[in-house]
Every structure is written in structure tokens, then in C-alpha cells.
Protein backbone atom coordinates (compact mmCIF):
# COMPACT_ATOMS: atom_id res chain seq x y z
CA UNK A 1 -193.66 83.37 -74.83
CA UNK A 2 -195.08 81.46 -77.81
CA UNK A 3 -198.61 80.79 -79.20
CA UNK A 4 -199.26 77.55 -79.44
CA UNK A 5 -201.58 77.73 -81.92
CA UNK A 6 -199.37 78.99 -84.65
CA UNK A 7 -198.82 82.55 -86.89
CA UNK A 8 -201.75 81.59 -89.08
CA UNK A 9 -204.12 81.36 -86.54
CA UNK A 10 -208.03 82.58 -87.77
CA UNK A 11 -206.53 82.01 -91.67
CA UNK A 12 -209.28 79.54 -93.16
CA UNK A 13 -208.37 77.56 -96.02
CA UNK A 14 -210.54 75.77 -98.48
CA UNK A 15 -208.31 72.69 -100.10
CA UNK A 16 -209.96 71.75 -103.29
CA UNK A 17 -206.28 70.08 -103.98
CA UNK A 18 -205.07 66.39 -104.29
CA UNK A 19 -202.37 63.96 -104.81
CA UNK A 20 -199.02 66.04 -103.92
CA UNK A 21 -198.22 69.69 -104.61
CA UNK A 22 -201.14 71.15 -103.61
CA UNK A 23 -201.67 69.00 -100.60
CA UNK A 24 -197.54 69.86 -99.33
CA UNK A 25 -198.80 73.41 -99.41
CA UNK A 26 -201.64 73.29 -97.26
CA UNK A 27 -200.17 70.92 -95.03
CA UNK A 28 -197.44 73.24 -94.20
CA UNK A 29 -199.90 76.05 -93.55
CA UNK A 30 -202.19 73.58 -91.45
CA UNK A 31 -199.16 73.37 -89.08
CA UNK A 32 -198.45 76.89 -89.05
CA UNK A 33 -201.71 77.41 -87.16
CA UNK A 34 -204.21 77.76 -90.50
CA UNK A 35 -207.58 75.75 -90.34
CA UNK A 36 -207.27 73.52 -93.49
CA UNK A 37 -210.54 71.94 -94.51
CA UNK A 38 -209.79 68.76 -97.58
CA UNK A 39 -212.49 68.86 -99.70
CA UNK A 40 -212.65 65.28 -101.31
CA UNK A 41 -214.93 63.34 -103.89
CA UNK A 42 -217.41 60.63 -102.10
CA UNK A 43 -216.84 57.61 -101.72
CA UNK A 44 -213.06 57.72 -103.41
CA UNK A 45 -211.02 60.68 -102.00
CA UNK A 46 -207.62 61.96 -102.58
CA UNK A 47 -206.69 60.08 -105.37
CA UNK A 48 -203.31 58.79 -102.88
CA UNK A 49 -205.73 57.33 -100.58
CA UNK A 50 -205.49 54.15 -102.74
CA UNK A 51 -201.67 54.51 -103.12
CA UNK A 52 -200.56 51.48 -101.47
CA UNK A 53 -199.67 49.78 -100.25
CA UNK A 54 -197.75 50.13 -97.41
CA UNK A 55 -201.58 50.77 -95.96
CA UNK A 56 -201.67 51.84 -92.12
CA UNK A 57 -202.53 49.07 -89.86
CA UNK A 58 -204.78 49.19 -86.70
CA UNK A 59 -204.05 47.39 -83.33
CA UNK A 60 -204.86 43.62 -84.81
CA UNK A 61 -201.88 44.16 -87.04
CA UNK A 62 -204.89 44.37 -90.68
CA UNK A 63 -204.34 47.36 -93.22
CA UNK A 64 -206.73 49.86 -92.64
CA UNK A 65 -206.99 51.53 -96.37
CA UNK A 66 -205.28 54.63 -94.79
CA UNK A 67 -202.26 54.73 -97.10
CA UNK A 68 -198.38 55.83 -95.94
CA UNK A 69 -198.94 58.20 -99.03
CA UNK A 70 -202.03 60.13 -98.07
CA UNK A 71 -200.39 59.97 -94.52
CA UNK A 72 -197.45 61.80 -95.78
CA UNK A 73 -199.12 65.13 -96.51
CA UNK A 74 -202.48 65.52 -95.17
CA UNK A 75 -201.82 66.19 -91.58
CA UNK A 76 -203.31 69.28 -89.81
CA UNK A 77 -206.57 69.06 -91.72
CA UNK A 78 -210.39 68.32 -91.88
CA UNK A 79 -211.90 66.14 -94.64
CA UNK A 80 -215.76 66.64 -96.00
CA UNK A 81 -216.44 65.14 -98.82
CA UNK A 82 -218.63 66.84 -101.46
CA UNK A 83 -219.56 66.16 -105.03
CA UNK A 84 -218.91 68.81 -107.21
CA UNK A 85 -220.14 67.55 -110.41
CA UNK A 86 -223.64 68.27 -108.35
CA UNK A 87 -224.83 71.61 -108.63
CA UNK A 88 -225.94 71.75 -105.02
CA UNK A 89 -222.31 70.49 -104.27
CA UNK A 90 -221.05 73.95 -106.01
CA UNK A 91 -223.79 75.60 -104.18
CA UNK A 92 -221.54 74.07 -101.09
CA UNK A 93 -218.33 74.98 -102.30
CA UNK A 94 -219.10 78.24 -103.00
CA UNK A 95 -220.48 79.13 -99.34
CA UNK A 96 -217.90 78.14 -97.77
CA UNK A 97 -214.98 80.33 -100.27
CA UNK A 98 -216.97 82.74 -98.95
CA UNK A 99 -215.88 81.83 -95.43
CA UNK A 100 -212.41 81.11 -96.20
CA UNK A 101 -209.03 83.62 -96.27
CA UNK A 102 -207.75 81.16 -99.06
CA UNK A 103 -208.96 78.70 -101.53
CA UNK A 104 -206.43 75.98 -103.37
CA UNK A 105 -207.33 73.81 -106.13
CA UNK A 106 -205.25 71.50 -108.77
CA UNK A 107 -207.78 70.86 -111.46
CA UNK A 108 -207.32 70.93 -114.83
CA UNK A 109 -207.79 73.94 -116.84
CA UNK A 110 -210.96 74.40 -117.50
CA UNK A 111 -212.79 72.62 -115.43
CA UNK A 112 -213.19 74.96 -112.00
CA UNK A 113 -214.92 77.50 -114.47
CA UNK A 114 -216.85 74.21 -115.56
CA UNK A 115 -218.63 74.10 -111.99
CA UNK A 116 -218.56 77.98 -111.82
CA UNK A 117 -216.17 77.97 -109.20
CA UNK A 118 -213.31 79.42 -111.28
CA UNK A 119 -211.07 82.60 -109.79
CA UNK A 120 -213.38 84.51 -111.85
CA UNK A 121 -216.66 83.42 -110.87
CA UNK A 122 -215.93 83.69 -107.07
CA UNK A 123 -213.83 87.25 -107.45
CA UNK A 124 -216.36 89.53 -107.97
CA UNK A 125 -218.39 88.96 -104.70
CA UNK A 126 -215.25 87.51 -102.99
CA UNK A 127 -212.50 90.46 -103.47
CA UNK A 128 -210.87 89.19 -100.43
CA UNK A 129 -210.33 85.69 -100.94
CA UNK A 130 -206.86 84.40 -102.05
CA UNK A 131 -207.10 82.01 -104.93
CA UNK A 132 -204.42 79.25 -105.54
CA UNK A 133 -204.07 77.46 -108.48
CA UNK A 134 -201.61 74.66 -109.29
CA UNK A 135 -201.56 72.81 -112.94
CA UNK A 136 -198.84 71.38 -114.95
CA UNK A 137 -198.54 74.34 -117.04
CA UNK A 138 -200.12 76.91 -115.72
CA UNK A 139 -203.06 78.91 -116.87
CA UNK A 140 -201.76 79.96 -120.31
CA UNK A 141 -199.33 78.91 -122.71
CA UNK A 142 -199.58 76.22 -125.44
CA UNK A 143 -200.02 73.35 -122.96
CA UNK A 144 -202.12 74.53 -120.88
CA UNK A 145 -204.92 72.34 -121.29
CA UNK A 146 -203.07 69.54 -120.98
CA UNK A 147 -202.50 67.38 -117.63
CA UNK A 148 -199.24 67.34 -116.06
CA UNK A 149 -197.61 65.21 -113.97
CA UNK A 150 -194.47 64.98 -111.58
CA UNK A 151 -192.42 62.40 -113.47
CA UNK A 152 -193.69 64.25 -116.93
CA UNK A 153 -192.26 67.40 -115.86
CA UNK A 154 -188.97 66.04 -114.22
CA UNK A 155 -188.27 65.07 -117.92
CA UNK A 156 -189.62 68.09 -119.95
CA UNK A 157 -187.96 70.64 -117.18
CA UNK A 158 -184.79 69.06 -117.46
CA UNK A 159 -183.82 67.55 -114.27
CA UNK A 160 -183.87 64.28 -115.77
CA UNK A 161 -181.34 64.84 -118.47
CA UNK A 162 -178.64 65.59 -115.31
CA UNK A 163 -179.39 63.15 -113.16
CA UNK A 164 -178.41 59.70 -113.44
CA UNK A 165 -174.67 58.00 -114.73
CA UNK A 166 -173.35 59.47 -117.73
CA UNK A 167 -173.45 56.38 -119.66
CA UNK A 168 -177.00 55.34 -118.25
CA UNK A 169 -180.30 56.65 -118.48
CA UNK A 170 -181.70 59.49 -117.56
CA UNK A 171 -183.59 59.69 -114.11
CA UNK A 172 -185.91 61.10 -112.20
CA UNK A 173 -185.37 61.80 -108.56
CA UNK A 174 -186.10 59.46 -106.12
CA UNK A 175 -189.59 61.62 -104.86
CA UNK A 176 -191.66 63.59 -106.90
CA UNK A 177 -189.57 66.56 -106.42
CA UNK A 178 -191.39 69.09 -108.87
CA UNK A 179 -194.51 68.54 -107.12
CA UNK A 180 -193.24 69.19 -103.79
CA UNK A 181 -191.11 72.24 -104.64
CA UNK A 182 -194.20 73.44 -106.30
CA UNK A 183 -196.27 72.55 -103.13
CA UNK A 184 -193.64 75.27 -101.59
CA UNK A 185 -194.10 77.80 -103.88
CA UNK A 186 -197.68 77.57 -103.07
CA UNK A 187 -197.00 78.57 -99.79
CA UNK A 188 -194.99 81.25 -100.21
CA UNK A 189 -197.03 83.11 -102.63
CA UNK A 190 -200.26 81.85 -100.45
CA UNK A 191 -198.45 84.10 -97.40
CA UNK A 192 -197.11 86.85 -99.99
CA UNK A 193 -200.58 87.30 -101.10
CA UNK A 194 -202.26 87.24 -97.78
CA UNK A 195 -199.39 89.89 -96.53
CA UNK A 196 -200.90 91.65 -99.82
CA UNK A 197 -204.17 91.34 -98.34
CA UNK A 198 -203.74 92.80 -95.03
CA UNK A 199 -202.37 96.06 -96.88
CA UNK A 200 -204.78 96.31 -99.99
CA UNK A 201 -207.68 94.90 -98.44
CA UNK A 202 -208.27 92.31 -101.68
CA UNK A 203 -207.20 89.21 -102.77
CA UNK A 204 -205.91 87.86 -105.87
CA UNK A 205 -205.13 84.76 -108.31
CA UNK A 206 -201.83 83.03 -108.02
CA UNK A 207 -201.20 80.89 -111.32
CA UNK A 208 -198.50 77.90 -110.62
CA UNK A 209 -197.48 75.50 -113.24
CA UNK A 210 -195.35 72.50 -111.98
CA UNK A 211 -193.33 73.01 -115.29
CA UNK A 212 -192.34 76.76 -113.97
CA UNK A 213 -191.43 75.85 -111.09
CA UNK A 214 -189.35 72.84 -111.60
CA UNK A 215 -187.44 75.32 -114.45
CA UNK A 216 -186.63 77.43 -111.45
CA UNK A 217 -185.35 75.28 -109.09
CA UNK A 218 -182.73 74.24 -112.19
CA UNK A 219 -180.71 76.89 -110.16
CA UNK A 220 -176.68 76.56 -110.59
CA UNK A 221 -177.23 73.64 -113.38
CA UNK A 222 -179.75 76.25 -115.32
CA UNK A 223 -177.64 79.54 -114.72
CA UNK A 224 -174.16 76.53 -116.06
CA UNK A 225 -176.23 76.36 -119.43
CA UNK A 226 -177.20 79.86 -119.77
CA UNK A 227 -173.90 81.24 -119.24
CA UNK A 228 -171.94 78.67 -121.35
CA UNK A 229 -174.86 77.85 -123.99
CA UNK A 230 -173.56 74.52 -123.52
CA UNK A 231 -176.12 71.73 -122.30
CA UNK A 232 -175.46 70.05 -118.78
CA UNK A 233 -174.37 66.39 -119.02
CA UNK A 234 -175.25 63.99 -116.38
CA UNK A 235 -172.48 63.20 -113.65
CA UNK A 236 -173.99 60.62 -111.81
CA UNK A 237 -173.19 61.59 -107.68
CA UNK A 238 -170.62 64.32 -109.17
CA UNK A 239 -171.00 68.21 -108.57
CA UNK A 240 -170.56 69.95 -112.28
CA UNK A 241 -168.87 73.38 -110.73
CA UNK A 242 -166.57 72.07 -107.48
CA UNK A 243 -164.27 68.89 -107.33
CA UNK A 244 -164.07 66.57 -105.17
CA UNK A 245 -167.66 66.58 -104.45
CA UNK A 246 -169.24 63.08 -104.57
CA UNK A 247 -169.69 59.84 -103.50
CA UNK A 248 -166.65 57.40 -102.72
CA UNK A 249 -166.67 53.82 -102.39
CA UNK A 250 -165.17 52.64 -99.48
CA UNK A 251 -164.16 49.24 -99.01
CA UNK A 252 -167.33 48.39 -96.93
CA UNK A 253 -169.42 51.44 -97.99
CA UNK A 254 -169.97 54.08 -99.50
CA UNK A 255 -168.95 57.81 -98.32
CA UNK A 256 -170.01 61.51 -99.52
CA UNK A 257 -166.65 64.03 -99.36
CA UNK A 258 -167.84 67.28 -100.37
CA UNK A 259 -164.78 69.80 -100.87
CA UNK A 260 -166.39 73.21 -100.88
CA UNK A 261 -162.73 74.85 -101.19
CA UNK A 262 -159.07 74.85 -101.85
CA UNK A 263 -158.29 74.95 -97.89
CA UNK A 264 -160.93 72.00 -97.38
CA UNK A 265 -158.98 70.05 -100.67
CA UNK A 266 -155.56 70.22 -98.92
CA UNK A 267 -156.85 69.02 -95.81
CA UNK A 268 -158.35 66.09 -97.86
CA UNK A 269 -155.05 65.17 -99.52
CA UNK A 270 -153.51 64.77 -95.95
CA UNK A 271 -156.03 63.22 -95.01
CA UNK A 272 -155.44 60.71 -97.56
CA UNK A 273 -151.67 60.79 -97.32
CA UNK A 274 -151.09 62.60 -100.07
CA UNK A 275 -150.45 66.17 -99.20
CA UNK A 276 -148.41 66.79 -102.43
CA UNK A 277 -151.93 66.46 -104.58
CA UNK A 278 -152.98 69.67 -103.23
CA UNK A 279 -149.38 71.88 -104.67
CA UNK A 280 -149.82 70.66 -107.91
CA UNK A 281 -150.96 72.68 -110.44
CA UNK A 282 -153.91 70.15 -112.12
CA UNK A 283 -155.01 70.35 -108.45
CA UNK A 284 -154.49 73.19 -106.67
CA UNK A 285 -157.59 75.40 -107.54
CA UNK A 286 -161.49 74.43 -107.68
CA UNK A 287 -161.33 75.77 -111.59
CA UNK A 288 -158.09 73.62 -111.38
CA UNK A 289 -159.54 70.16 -110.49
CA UNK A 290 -163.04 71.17 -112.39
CA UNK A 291 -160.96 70.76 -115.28
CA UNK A 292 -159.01 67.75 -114.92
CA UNK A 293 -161.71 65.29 -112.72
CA UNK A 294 -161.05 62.64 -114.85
CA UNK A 295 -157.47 62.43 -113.65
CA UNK A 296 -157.80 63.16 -109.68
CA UNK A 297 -161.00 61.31 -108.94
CA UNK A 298 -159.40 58.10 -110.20
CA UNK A 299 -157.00 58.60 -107.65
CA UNK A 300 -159.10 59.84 -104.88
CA UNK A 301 -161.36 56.85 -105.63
CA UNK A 302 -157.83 54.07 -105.17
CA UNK A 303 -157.34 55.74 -101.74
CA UNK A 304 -160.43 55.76 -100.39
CA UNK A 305 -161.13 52.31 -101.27
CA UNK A 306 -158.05 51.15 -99.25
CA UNK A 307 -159.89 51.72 -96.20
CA UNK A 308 -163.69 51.28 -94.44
CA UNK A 309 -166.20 53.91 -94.52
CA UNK A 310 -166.48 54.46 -90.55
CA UNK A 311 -162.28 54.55 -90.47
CA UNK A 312 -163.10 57.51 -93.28
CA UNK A 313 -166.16 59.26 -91.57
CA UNK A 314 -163.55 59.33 -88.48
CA UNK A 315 -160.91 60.66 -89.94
CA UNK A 316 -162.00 63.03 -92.88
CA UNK A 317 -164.56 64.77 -89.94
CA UNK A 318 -161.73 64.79 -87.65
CA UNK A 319 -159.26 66.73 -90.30
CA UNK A 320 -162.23 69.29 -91.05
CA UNK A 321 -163.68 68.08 -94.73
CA UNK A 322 -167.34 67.57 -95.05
CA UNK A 323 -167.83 64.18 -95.37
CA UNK A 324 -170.50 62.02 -94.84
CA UNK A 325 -172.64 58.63 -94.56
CA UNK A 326 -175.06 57.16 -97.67
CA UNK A 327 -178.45 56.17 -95.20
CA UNK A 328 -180.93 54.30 -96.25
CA UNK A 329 -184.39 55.66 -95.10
CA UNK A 330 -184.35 53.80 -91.79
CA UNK A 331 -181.23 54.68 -91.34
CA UNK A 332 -182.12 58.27 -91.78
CA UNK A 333 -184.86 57.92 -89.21
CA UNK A 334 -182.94 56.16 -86.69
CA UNK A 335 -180.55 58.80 -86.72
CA UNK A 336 -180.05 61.00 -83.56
CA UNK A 337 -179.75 64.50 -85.13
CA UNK A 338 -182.65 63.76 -86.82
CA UNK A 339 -184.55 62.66 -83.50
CA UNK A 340 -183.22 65.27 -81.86
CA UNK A 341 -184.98 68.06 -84.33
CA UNK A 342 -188.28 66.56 -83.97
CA UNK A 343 -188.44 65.26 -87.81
CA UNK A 344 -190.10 62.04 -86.64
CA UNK A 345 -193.11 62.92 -84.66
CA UNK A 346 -196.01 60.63 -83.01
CA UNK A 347 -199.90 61.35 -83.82
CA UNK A 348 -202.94 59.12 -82.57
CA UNK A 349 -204.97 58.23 -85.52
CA UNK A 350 -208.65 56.82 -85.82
CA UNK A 351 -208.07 54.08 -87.74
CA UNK A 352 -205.34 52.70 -85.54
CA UNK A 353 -207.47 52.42 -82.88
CA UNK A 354 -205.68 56.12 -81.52
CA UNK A 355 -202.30 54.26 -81.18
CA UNK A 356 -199.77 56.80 -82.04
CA UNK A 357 -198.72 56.25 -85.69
CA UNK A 358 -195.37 57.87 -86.59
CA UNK A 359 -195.26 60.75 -89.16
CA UNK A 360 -192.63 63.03 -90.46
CA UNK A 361 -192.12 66.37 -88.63
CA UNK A 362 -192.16 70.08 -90.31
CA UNK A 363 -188.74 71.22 -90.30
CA UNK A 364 -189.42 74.96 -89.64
CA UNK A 365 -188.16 75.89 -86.29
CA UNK A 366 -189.86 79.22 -85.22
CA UNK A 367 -189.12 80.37 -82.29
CA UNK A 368 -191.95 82.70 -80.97
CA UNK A 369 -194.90 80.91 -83.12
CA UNK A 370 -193.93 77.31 -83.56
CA UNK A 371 -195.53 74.90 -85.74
CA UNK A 372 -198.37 72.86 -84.25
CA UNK A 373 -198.99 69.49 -84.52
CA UNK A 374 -203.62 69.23 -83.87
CA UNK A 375 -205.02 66.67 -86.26
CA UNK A 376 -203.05 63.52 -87.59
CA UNK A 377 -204.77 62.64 -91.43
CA UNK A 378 -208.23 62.48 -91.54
CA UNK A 379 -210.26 59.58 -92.55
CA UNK A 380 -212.46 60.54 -95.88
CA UNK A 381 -215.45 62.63 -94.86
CA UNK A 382 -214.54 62.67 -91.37
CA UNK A 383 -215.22 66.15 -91.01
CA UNK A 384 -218.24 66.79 -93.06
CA UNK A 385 -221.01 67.41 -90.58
CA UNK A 386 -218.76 69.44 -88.40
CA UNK A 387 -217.58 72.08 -90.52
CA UNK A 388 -220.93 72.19 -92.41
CA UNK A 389 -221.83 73.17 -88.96
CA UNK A 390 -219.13 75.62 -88.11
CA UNK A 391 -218.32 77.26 -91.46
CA UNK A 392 -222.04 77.15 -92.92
CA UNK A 393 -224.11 76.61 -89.64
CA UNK A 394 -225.75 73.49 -91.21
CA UNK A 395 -227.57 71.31 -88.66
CA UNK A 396 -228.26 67.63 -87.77
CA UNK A 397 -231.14 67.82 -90.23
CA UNK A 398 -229.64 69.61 -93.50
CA UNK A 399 -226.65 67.47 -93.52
CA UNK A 400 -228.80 64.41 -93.47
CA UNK A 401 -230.83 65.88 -96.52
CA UNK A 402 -227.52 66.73 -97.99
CA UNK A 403 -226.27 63.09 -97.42
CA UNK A 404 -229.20 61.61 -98.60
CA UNK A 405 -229.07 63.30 -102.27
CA UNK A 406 -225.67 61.99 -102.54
CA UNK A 407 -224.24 65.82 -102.27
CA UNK A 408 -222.17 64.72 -99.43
């Protein structure tokens, strides 16, 4: 039997967040059953609103102003709109933290104890409340005043410097990574401190900088320098602890092999009809090949070459090495695993008319409490006089008053 509305059903969340990490986090718990309300500025919004284009378009085939990037991360969530530079608009804010299990904001440092709506100000007659806040440095620490942004951190927490070709320049992943591995941090702690919560009875203040986070996930390539004391280099699509593990050109493509072990490496050099490669001593051993890439890839790279990237994919998946395709992003969403595990879903949205538009699925697969898919991305302020209504009990009359002093 499941529950269709999802584990965190009755878990209110207050999203003072924008742009990215924060927005990944309460995304995910808006489809694990959580009722997310977006606060957003009048008249602007998330700053990704404007993030275009590609812009949504509506049944005539015109852009809408909803953009793909908003889209992206803001499903599974009510917007009201509500100025906080206005103190009636903190007046707001804080009413309805004191409705909500959690409250998540990304502002600089500083300024939420500007508006008096820092962890702080709300604690003391909010015990309960769980308090999330993301920044590029975190709370303390020399930079913590300063702003910080995805591409800024992928170069200061040095992902950068080992991505890339190892004559070229260094480079950034191809998303903002750090903000979306921060977004899941979020989560986590958001559930750790709500598990917290149901034991202790009170909340607390989780402090995540982008920079910390994107340090940890360093993983392997962190643990390689700390070990050695020896800087990572880049290696362009190469692994820097297991060999062969990379992309090949075919002669019509291009083809991942990915030799996790010395059983998976001799079936690769039958594979390529050169069994012998694998009872040599240069080769023999992961350590083995680590140490002398320069010398086998060459010839890996000769062999595979001879050959098209399907008659490789065949073959190499046949004999038992993990191998496979480079897709490009239609590609990827074309592809029939991928269908088949629900990662591109279907959502009517307002400003298409309620033609479905076609967003990407959450990849959790629980099976007693799956994840839920209510409310595609809201239009800005679509929500306001509702949960003004539900979460404050606001009528007709006091959002009009609210509306008309430019509050909401």
C-alpha cells in the first residue's frame, strides 16, 4: 500500500530561496509530499525567471516569460510574492515561520537579520522551526560577507583545476554542480534536523556554504591530494586512480570503456584482439596500467579507432566491460531506460494554456511513499491570496489592502 501523498506529508516549508541550490532542495522535498510555499519579490521573482531564453511557449507557439530554468526546479510549489524590504512584508514573513516546520533562505549574510527575520530573531518564540541557510561561505569565516556564486566556487573549491584537457584550460562542469550538490545537502540536513525535531521537540540552524560543500564532494580527487600531498592534474575524460577508464574515439563516434578491474581489463584486450596486453607486466594490474597510461592508452586508442562505435558498444557489452555511448541531451531523453524510470515526466501548466509541458522526473524510487508529482511551476504570485488564506486566514478584503500598499 502506498500514500500517495508522500513521507513529508503535513511538513510546511517556507522558501525564502532563489536561483539554484536552495530551490533543488525544496523542490525535492515538495515531491516528497512537503507543502512548499516560494516566497518571491513583486513584480520580478526568482531571479531565473528571466533566464532565457529557451522561454515556455503556450498553445499559439509565443514565449510565455516562464523560463526552462525556473521550470527546472520549482515544481511542487506555491508562489506569493511579498516585499520584504516593507516592514509589513516582515510582519508577513514572520506569521507564516510561525506556521511552517521549516524555513529556507539564500541571502546574503547579513541581511535576514536586516529585516529581523534572522535564525535568531525567529528562535526564541519559534523553538520548533527548522532554519536553513545556504550562502557561498557560510555564516562565518573570512568570506563570509561576501556573495558567492556557482561558477566562483567551482574555481576556488577546486573542481576546476581537474577538469578540462591537460594542456587546456581549466573548466567548470557543464551545470552548476556546487549549487545543486549543495541544494542536496540541504535536504538531507533539512530531514536530519526534522528527525531531530520529532525526538527533542526543537529546532535548530543549519549553516551551508556552497564552498563547503563543493570541498566535500572533491571525494577520491581530494582524499588523491591529501594522501600524496601532491596536487591533482587535469586528465581531460581520464580516471586519475583506474586505467582504462575514459572516452575512446571510434571511427564514427565516440565510446566510454570504463575498466573497473584486472578481470574486466583482460576481457577488454580480447575484446580488442589483443589478449597478450593483459599478461604483460606494464599491464597486468590497475597500479600497473595507472603507471604507464601514457603507453597503453595510445594503443587502446589505434584499436578502437579501427572500428565504429555501435560495432564497439556490441561487442565490448557482449564480452562483459562497461562500456558505453557519449548522448547528447536529446539523446539522453529519448533514451528508453531513461523513459522507462519515469525521468521525463508530463505536467499541465497555466501558461501553456494546461497543455502538458515536459519536465524532468525525481529519481528517488520509494517504494511504500513515492514521490508525488501535484503542482507543475507556479506563475509569480500565483499563490498569494490562497495561502494568505490558509496559512494566515487572511480574507478577500486584507489581501486587497495588502495588495494595494504594494506589500504583496
Amino acid at each position: 500500500m502506498t500514500d500517495a501523498a508522500g513521507p513529508l506529508v503535513g511538513i510546511r516549508v517556507l522558501d525564502l530561496s532563489r536561483v539554484l541550490a536552495g530551490p533543488v532542495a525544496t523542490q525535492l522535498l515538495g515531491d516528497l509530499g512537503a507543502d512548499v510555499v516560494k516566497v518571491e519579490r513583486p513584480g520580478s521573482g526568482d531571479d531565473t525567471r528571466a533566464w532565457g531564453p529557451p522561454y515556455l511557449k503556450d498553445a499559439a507557439g509565443q514565449e510565455t516569460g516562464e523560463s526552462a530554468y525556473f521550470l527546472s526546479c520549482n515544481r511542487n510549489k506555491r508562489s506569493l510574492t511579498i516585499d520584504l524590504g516593507r516592514q509589513e512584508g516582515q510582519e508577513l514573513v514572520r506569521a507564516l515561520a510561525a506556521r511552517a516546520d521549516v524555513l529556507i533562505e539564500n541571502f546574503k549574510v547579513g541581511d535576514m537579520a536586516r529585516f529581523g527575520l534572522a535564525y535568531a530573531d525567529l528562535a526564541p518564540s519559534l523553538p520548533r522551526l527548522v532554519y536553513c541557510s545556504i550562502s557561498g561561505f557560510g555564516q562565518t569565516g573570512p568570506y563570509a560577507a561576501q556573495p558567492g556564486y556557482d561558477f566562483m566556487v567551482q574555481g576556488m573549491g577546486g573542481v576546476m583545476s581537474i577538469t578540462g584537457e591537460p594542456e587546456g584550460e581549466p573548466t567548470k562542469v557543464g551545470v552548476a554542480v556546487a549549487d545543486v550538490v549543495c541544494g542536496l545537502y540541504a535536504a538531507v540536513a533539512i530531514l536530519a534536523a526534522l528527525r531531530h525535531r520529532d525526538g527533542s521537540g526543537r529546532g535548530q540552524h543549519i549553516d551551508l556554504g556552497l564552498l563547503d560543500s563543493q570541498v566535500a564532494w572533491l571525494v577520491n580527487q581530494g582524499m588523491n591530494y591529501l594522501v600524496s600531498g601532491r596536487p591533482p592534474r587535469r586528465l581531460g575524460n581520464a580516471h586519475p586512480n583506474i586505467v582504462p577508464y575514459q572516452v575512446f574515439a571510434a571511427a564514427d563516434g565516440y565510446v566510454i570503456i570504463a575498466v573497473g578491474n584486472d578481470g574486466q581489463f583482460r576481457k577488454l584486450a580480447a575484446c580488442v584482439g589483443m589478449p597478450a596486453l593483459a599478461e604483460e607486466a606494464d599491464y597486468a594490474t590497475n597500479a600497473a596500467r595507472v603507471r604507464n597510461r601514457e603507453k597503453l592508452v595510445p594503443i587502446l586508442e589505434a584499436l578502437v579507432r579501427a572500428k565504429g562505435r555501435d560495432h564497439w558498444l556490441a561487442a565490448l557489452t557482449e564480452a562483459g566491460v562497461p562500456c558505453g555511448p557519449v548522448n547528447d541531451v536529446g539523446q539522453v531523453f529519448a533514451d528508453p531506460q531513461v523513459l522507462s524510470r519515469g525521468m521525463r515526466i508530463a505536467m499541465a501548466h497555466p501558461a501553456a494554456g494546461g497543455d502538458e509541458v515536459d519536465l524532468i522526473g525525481n529519481p528517488l524510487k520509494l517504494s511504500a511513499s513515492p514521490v508525488t508529482y501535484r503542482r507543475p511551476p507556479p506563475l509569480l504570485g500565483q499563490h498569494t491570496d490562497e495561502v494568505l488564506g490558509e496559512w494566515l486566514g487572511l480574507g478577500a478584503d486584507a489581501c486587497t489592502a495588502l495588495r494595494a500598499q504594494h506589500v504583496i
